[in-house]
C-alpha atoms as a PDB file:
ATOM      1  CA  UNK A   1     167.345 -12.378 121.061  1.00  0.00           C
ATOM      2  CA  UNK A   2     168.201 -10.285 124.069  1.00  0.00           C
ATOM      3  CA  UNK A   3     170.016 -11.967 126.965  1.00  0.00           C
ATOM      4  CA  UNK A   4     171.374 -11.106 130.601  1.00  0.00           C
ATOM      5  CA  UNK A   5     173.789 -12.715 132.420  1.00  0.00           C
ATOM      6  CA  UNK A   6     173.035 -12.473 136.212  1.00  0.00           C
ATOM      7  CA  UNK A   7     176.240 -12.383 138.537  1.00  0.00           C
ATOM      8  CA  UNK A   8     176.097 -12.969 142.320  1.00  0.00           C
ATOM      9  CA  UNK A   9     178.652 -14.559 145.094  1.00  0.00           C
ATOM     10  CA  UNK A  10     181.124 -12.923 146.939  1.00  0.00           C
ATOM     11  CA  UNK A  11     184.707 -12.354 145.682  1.00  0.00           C
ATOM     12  CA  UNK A  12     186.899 -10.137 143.416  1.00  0.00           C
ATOM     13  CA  UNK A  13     186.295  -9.402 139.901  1.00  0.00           C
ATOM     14  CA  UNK A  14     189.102 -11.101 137.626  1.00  0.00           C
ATOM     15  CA  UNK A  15     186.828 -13.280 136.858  1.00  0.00           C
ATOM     16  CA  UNK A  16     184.051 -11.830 135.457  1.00  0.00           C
ATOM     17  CA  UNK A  17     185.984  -9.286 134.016  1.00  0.00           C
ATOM     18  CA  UNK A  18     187.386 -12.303 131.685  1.00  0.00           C
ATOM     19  CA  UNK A  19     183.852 -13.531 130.973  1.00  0.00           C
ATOM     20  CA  UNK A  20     182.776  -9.991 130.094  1.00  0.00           C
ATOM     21  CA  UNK A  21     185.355  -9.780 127.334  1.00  0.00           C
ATOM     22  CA  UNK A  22     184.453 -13.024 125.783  1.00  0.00           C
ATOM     23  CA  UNK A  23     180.833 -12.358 125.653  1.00  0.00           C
ATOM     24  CA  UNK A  24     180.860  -8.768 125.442  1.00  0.00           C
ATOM     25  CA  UNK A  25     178.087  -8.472 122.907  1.00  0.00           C
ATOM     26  CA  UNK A  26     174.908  -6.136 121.987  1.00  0.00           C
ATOM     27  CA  UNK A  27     172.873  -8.711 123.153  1.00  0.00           C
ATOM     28  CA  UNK A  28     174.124  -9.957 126.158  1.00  0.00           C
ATOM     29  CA  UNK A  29     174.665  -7.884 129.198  1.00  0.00           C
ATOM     30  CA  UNK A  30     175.377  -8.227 132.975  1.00  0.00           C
ATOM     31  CA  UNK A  31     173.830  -7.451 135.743  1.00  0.00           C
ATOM     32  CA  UNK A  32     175.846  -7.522 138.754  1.00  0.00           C
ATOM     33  CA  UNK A  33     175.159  -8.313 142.322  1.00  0.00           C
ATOM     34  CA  UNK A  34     177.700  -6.658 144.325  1.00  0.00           C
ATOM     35  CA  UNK A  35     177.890  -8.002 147.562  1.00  0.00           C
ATOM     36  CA  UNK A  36     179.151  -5.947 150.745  1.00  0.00           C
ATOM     37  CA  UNK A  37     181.585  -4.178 148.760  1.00  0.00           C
ATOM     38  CA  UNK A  38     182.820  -0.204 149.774  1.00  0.00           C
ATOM     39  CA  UNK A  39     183.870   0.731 146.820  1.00  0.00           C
ATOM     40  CA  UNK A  40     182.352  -0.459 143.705  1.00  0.00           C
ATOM     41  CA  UNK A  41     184.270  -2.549 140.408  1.00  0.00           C
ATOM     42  CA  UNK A  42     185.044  -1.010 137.469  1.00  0.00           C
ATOM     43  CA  UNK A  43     184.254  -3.419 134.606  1.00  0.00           C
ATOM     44  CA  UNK A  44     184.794  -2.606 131.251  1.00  0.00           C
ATOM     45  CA  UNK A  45     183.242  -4.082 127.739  1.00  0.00           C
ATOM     46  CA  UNK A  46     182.365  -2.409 124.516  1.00  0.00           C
ATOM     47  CA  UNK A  47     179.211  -3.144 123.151  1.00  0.00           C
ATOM     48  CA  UNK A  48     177.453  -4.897 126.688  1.00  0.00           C
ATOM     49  CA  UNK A  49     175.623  -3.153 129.249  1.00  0.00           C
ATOM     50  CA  UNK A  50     176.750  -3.574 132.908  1.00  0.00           C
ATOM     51  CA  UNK A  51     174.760  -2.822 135.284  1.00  0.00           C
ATOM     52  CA  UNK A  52     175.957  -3.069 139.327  1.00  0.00           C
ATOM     53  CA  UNK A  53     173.314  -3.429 142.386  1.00  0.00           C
ATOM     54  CA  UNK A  54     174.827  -2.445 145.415  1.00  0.00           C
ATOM     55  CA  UNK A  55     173.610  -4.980 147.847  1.00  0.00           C
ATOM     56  CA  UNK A  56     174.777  -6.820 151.123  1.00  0.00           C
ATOM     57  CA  UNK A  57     176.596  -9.371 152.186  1.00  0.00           C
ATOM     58  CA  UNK A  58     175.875 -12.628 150.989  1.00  0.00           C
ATOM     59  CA  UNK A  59     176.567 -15.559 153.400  1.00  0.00           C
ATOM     60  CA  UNK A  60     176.842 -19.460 151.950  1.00  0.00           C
ATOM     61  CA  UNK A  61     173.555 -21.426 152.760  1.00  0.00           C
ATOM     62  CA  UNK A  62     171.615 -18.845 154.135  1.00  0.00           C
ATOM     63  CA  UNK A  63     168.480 -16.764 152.975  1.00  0.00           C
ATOM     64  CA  UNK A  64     170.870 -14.085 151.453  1.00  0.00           C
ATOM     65  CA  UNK A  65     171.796 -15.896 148.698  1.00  0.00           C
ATOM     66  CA  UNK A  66     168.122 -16.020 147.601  1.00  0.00           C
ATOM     67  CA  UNK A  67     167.520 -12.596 148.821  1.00  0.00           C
ATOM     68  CA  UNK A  68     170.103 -11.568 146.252  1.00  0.00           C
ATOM     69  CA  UNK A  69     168.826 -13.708 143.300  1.00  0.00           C
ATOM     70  CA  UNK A  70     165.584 -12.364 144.034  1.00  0.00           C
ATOM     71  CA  UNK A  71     166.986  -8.500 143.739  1.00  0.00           C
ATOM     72  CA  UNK A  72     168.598  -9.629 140.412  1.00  0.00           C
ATOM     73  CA  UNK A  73     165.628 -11.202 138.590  1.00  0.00           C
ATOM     74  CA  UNK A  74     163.793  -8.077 139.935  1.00  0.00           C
ATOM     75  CA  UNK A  75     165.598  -5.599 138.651  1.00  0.00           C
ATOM     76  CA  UNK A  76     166.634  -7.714 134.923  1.00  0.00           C
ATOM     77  CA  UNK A  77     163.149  -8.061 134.837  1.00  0.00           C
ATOM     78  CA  UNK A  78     162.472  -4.553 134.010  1.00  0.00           C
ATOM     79  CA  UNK A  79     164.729  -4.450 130.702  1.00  0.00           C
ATOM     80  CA  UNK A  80     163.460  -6.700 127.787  1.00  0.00           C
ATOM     81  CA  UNK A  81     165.568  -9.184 128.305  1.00  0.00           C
ATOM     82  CA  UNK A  82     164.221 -13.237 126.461  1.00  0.00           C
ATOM     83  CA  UNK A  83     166.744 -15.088 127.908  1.00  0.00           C
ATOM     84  CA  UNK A  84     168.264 -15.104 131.618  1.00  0.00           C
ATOM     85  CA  UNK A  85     171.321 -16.820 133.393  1.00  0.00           C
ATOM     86  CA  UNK A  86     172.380 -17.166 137.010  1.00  0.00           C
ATOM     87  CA  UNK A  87     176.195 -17.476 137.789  1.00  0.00           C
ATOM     88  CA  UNK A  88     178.380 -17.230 140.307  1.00  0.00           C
ATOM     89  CA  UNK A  89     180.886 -14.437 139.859  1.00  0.00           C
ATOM     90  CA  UNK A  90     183.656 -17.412 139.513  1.00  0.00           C
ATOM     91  CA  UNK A  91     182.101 -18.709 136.617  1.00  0.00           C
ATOM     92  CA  UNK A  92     183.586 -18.745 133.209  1.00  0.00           C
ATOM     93  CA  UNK A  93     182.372 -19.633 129.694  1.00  0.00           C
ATOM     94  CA  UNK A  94     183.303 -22.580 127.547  1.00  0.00           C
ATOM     95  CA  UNK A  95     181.532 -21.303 124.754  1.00  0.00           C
ATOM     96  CA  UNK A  96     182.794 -17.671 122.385  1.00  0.00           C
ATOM     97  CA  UNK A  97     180.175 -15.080 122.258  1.00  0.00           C
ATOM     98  CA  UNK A  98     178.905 -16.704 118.398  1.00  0.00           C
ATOM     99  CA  UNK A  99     178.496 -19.901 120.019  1.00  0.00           C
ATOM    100  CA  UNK A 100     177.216 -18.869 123.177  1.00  0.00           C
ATOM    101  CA  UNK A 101     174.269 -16.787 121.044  1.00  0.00           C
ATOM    102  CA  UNK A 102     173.440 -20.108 118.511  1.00  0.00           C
ATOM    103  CA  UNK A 103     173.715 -22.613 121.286  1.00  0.00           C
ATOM    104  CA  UNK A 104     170.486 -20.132 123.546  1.00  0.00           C
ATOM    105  CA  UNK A 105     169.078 -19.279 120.191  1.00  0.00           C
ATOM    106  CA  UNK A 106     165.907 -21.624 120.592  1.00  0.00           C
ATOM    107  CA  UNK A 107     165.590 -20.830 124.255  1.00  0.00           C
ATOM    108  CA  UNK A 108     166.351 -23.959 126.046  1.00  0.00           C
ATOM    109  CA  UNK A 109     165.700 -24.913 129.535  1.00  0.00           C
ATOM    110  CA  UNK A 110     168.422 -25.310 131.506  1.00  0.00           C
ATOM    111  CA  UNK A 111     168.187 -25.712 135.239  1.00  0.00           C
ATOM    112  CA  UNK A 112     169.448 -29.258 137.049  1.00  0.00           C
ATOM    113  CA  UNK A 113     167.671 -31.073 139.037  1.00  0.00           C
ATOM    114  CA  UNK A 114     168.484 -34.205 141.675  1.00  0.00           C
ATOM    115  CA  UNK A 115     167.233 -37.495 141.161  1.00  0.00           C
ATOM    116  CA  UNK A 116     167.102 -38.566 144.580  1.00  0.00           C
ATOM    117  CA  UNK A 117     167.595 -37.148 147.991  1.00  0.00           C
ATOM    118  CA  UNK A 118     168.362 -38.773 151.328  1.00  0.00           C
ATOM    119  CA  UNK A 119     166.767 -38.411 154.393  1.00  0.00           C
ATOM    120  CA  UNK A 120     168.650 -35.538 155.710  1.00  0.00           C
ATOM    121  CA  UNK A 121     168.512 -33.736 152.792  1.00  0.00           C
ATOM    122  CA  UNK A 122     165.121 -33.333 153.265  1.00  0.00           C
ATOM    123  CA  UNK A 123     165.484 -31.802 157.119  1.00  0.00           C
ATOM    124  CA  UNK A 124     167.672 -29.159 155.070  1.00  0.00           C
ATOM    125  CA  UNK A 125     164.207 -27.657 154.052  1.00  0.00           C
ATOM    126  CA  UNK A 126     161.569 -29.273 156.856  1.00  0.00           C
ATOM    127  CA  UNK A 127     164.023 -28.065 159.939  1.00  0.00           C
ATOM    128  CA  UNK A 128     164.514 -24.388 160.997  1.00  0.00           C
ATOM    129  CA  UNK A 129     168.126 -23.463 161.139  1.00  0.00           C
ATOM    130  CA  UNK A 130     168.591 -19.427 162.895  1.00  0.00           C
ATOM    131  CA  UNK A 131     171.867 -18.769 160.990  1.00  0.00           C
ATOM    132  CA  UNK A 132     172.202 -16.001 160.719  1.00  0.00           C
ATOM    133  CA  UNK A 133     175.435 -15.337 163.030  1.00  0.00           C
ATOM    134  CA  UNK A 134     177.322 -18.535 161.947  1.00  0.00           C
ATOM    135  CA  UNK A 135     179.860 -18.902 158.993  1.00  0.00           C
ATOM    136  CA  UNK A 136     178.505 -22.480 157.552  1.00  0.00           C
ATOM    137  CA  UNK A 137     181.826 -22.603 155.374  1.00  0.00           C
ATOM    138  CA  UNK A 138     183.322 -23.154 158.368  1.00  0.00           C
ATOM    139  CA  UNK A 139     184.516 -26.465 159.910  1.00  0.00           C
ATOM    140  CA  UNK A 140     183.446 -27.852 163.043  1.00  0.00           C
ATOM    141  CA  UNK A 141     181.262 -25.339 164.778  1.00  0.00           C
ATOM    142  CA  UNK A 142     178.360 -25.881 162.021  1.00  0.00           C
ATOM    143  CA  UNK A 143     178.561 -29.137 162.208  1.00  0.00           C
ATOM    144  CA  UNK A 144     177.602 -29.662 165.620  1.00  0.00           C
ATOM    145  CA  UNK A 145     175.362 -27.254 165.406  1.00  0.00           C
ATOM    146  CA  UNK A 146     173.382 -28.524 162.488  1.00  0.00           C
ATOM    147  CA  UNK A 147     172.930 -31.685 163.606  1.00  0.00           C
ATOM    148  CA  UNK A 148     171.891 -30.156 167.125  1.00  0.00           C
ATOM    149  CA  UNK A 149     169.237 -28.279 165.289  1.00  0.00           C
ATOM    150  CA  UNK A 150     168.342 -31.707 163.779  1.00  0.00           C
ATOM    151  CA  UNK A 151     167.494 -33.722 166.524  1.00  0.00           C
ATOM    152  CA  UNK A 152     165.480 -31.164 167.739  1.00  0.00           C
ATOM    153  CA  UNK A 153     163.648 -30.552 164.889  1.00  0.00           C
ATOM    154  CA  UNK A 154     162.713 -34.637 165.322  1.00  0.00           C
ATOM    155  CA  UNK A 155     161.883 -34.263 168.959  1.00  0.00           C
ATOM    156  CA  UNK A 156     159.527 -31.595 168.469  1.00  0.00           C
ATOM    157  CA  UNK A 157     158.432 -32.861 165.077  1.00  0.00           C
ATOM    158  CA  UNK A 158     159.521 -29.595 163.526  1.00  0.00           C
ATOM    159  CA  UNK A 159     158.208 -30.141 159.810  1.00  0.00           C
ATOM    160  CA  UNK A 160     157.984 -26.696 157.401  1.00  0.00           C
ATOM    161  CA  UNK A 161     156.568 -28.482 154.694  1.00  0.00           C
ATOM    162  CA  UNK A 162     154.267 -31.709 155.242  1.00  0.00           C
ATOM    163  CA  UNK A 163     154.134 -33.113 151.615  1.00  0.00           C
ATOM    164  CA  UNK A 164     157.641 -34.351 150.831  1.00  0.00           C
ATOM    165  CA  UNK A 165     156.594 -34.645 147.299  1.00  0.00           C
ATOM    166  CA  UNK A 166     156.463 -31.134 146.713  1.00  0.00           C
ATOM    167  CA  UNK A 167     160.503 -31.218 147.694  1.00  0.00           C
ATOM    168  CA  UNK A 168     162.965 -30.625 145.079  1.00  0.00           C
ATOM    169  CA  UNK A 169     166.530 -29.774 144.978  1.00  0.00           C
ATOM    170  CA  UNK A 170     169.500 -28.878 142.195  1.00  0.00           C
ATOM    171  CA  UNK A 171     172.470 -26.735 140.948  1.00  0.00           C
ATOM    172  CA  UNK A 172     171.826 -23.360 142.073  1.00  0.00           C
ATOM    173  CA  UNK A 173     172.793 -21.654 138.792  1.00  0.00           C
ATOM    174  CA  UNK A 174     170.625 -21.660 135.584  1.00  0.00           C
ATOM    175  CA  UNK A 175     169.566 -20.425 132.274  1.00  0.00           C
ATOM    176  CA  UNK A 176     166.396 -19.601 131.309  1.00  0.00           C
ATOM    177  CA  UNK A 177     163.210 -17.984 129.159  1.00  0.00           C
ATOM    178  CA  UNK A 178     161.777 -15.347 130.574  1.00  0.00           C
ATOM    179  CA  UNK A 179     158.492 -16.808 131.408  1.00  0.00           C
ATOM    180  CA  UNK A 180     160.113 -19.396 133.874  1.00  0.00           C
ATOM    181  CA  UNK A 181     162.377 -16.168 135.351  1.00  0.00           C
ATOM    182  CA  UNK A 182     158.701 -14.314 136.110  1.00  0.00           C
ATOM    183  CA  UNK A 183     157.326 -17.113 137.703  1.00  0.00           C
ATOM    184  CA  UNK A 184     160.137 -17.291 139.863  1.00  0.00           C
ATOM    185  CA  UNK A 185     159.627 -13.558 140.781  1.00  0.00           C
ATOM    186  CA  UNK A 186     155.923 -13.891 141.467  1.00  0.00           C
ATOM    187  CA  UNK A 187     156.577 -16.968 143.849  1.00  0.00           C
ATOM    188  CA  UNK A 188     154.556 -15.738 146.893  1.00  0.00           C
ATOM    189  CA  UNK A 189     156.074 -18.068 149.980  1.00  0.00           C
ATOM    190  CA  UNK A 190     159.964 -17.269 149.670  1.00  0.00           C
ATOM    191  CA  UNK A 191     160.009 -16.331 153.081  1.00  0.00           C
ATOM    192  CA  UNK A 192     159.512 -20.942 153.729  1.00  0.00           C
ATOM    193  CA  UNK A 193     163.101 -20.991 152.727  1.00  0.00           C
ATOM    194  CA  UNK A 194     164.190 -18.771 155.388  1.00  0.00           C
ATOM    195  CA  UNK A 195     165.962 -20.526 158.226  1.00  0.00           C
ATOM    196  CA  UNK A 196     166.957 -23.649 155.748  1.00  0.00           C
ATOM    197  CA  UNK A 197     170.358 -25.097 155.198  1.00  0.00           C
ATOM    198  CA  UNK A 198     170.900 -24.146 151.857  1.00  0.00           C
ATOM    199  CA  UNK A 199     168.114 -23.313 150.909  1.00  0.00           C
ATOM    200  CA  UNK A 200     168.905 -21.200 147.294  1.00  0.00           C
ATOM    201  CA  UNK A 201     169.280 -25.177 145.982  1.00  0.00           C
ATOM    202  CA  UNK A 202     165.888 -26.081 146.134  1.00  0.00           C
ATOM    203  CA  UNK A 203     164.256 -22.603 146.059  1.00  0.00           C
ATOM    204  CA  UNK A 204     164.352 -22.831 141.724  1.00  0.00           C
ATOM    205  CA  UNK A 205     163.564 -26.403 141.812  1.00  0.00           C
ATOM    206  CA  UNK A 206     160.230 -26.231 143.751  1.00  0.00           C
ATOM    207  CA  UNK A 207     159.363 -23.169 141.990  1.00  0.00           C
ATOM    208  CA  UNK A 208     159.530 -24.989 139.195  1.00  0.00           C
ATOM    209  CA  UNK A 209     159.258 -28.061 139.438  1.00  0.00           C
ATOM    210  CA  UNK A 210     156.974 -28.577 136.616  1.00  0.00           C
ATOM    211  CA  UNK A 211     160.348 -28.692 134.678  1.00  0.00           C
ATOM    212  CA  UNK A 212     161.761 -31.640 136.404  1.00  0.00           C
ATOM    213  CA  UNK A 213     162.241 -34.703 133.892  1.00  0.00           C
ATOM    214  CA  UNK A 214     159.591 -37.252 134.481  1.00  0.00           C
ATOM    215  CA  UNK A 215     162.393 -40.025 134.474  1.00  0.00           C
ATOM    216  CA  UNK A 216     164.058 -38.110 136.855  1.00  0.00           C
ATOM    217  CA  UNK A 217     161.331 -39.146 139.337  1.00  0.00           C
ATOM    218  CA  UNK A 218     163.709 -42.757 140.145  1.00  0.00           C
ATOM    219  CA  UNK A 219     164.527 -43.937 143.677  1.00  0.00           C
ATOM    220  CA  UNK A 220     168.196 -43.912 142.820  1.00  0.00           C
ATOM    221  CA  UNK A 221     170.397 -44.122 145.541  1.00  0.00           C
ATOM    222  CA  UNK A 222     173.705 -45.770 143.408  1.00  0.00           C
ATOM    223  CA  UNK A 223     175.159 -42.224 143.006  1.00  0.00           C
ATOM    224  CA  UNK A 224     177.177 -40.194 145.745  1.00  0.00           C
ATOM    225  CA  UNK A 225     175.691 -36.530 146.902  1.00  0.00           C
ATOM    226  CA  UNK A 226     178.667 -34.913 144.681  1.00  0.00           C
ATOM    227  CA  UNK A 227     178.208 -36.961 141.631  1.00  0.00           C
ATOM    228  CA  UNK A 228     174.106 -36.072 141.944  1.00  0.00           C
ATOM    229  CA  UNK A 229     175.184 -32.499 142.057  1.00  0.00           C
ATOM    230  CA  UNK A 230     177.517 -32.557 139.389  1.00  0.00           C
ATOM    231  CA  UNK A 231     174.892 -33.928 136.984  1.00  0.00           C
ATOM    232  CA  UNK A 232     172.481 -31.558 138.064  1.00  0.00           C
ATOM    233  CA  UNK A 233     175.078 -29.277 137.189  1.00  0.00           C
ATOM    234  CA  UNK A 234     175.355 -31.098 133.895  1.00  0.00           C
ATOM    235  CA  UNK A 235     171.613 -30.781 133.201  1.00  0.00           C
ATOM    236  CA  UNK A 236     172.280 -26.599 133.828  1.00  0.00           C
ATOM    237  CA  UNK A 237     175.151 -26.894 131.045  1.00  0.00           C
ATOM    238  CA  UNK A 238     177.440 -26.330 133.752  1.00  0.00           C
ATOM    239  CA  UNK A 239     180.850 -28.078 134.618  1.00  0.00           C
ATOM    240  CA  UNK A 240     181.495 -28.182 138.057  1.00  0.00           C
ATOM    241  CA  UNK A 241     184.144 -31.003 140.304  1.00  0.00           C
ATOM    242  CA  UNK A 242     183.175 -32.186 143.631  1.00  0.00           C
ATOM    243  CA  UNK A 243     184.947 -35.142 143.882  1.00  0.00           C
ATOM    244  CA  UNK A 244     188.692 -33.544 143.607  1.00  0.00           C
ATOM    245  CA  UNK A 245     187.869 -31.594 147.335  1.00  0.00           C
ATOM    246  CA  UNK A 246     187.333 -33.121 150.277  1.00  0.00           C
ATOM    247  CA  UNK A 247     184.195 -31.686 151.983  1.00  0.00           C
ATOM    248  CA  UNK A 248     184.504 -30.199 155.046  1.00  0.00           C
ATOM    249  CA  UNK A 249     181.131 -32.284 156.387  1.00  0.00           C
ATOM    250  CA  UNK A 250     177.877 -33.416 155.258  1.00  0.00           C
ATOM    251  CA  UNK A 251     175.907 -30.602 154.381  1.00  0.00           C
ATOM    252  CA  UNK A 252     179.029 -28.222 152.444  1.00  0.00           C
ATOM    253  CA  UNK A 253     180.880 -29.356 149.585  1.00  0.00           C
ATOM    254  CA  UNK A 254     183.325 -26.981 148.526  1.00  0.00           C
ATOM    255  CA  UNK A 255     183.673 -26.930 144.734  1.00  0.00           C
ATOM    256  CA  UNK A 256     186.944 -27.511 143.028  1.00  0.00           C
ATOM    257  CA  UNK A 257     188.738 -24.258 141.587  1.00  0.00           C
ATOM    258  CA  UNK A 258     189.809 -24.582 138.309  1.00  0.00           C
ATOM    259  CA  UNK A 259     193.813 -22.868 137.967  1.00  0.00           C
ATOM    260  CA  UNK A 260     195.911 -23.405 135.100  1.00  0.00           C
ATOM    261  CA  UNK A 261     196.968 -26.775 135.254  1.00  0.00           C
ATOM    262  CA  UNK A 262     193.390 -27.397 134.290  1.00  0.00           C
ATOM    263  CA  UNK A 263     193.331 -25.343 131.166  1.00  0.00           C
ATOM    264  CA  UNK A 264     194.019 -27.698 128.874  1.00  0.00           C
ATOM    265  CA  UNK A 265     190.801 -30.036 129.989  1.00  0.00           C
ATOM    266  CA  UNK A 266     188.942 -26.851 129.781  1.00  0.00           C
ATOM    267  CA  UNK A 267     190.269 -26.047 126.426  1.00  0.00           C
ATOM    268  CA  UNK A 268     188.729 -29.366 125.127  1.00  0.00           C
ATOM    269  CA  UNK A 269     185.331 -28.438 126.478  1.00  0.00           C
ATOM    270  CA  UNK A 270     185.183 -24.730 124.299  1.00  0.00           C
ATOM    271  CA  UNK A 271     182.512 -24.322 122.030  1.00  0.00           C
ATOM    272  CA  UNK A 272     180.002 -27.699 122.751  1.00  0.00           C
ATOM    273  CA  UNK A 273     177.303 -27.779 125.168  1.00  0.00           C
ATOM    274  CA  UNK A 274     178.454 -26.629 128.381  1.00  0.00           C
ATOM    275  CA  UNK A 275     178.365 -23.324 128.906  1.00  0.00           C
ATOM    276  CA  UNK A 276     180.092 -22.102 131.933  1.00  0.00           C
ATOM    277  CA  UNK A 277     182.488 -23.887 134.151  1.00  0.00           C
ATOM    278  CA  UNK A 278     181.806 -23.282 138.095  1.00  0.00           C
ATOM    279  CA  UNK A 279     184.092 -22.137 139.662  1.00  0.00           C
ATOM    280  CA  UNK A 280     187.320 -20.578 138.308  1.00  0.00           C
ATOM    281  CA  UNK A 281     190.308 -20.308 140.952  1.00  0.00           C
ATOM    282  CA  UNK A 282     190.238 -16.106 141.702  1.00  0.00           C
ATOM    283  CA  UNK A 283     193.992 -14.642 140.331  1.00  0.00           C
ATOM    284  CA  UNK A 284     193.854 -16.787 136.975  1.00  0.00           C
ATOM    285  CA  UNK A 285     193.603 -16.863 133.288  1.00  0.00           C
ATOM    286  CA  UNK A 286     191.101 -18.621 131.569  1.00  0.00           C
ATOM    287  CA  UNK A 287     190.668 -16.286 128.961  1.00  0.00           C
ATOM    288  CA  UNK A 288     193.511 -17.770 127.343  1.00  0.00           C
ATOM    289  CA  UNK A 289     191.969 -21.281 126.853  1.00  0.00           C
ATOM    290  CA  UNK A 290     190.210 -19.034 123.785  1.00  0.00           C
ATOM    291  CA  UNK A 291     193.800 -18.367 122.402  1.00  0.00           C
ATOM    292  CA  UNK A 292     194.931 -20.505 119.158  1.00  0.00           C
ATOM    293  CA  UNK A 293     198.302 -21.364 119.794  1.00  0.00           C
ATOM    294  CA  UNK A 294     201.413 -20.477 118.050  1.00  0.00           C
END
């Protein structure tokens, strides 16, 4: 079986230099996403292809990031690729190149879904939010100006979509059969999630929402936003912390970077059913959670 690991985000390449090495297979390759950079990486590996796409910037929240996914899926699309993954280029594997290939053998779905969103969450898609001049990474300045775009969009009754049961949201990342990656390319309304507040984490999830667990469907309010996330995350066989960052407001959680001092957790979650940790801390090492030691 023929895989390709799609890589977008902005950044350096350490990173995925380090996941190229441990996965660097005849059946897996990368295709890249290289966002507003002048001078292109040079990534090595032996037996993958890597293929680069020269594309623009891509801004947090905003209809880049699905833009970019988009020119990915596009472009993997035209190889004969059975299986297809989404990561950030910050993600690393848990899993060796043997395990990585048994664990996708069968083709498994894996894209997260939330169980339950709150009112506001929904605006995120309903509301129209012109952002493209504004850094939404950013601190105050957003925030005021999201929720000034919110009470708006309630005076005027400013409503995108009118069935809320048609909204779904999740991780962004996923892995995939190919069928499920074509259906996302032949989704005709992407331009709806233009103008949303991050709108790449329910773009996948309406598109197919068919693959949402019917128990899934539970008004379930118990958990926080980050711990919904996280086991969305978990559904995606992805490891990602929330809870260790303090968010910056209500619409942005910053992920926690992995560094060293979290190797050794990481080293305990090699080779079972997660396959990449999001996000790796840019500068580090975590190729060496694959070294035996002594």
């Amino acid at each position: 079986m023929r895989q390709v690991i799609m890589v977008t985000g902005n950044g350096d390449f350490n990173i995925l230099q380090q996941t190229i090495e441990i996965l660097d297979d005849v059946d897996i390759d990368f295709l890249v996403y290289v966002s507003g950079k002048s001078e292109l990486p040079k990534l090595k590996s032996k037996f993958s292809k890597v293929r680069l796409i020269e594309g623009s910037i891509i801004k947090w929240g905003q209809f880049s990031e699905i833009q970019a996914e988009l020119i990915l899926i596009r472009k993997a699309l035209q190889y004969n690729y059975d299986y297809f993954h989404l990561i950030n280029l910050n993600d690393f594997p848990l899993m060796d190149k043997k395990h990585f290939k048994k664990f996708f053998s069968n083709k498994p779905i894996k894209i997260g879904f939330s169980e339950y969103l709150e009112k506001f969450e929904f605006w995120q898609i309903q509301h129209k939010y012109p952002f493209k001049f504004i850094d939404l990474q950013k601190n105050v300045i957003p925030g005021i100006y999201v929720r000034l775009v919110n009470v708006i969009g309630r005076l005027f009754n400013v409503n995108k979509i009118k069935d809320p049961q048609k909204i779904e949201k999740g991780f962004k990342y996923f892995s995939l059969p190919r069928k499920y990656v074509e259906k996302i390319n032949s989704f005709s309304e992407v331009e709806l999630f233009n103008n949303t507040l991050d709108g790449m984490s329910f773009f996948n999830q309406m598109v197919l929402k068919e693959l949402k667990p019917d128990d899934f469907s539970v008004n379930n309010s118990i958990y926080s936003r980050k711990m919904r996330i996280m086991k969305s995350a978990q559904m995606a066989s992805r490891l990602v912390n929330y809870l260790r960052v303090d968010n910056f407001n209500w619409f942005y959680f910053p992920e926690y970077k992995y560094s060293e001092k979290d190797f050794a957790l990481l080293r305990n979650e090699v080779n079972k059913n997660i396959a990449f940790v999001h996000s790796v801390k840019s500068g580090e090492r975590p190729i060496s959670i694959f070294q035996r030691k002594g």
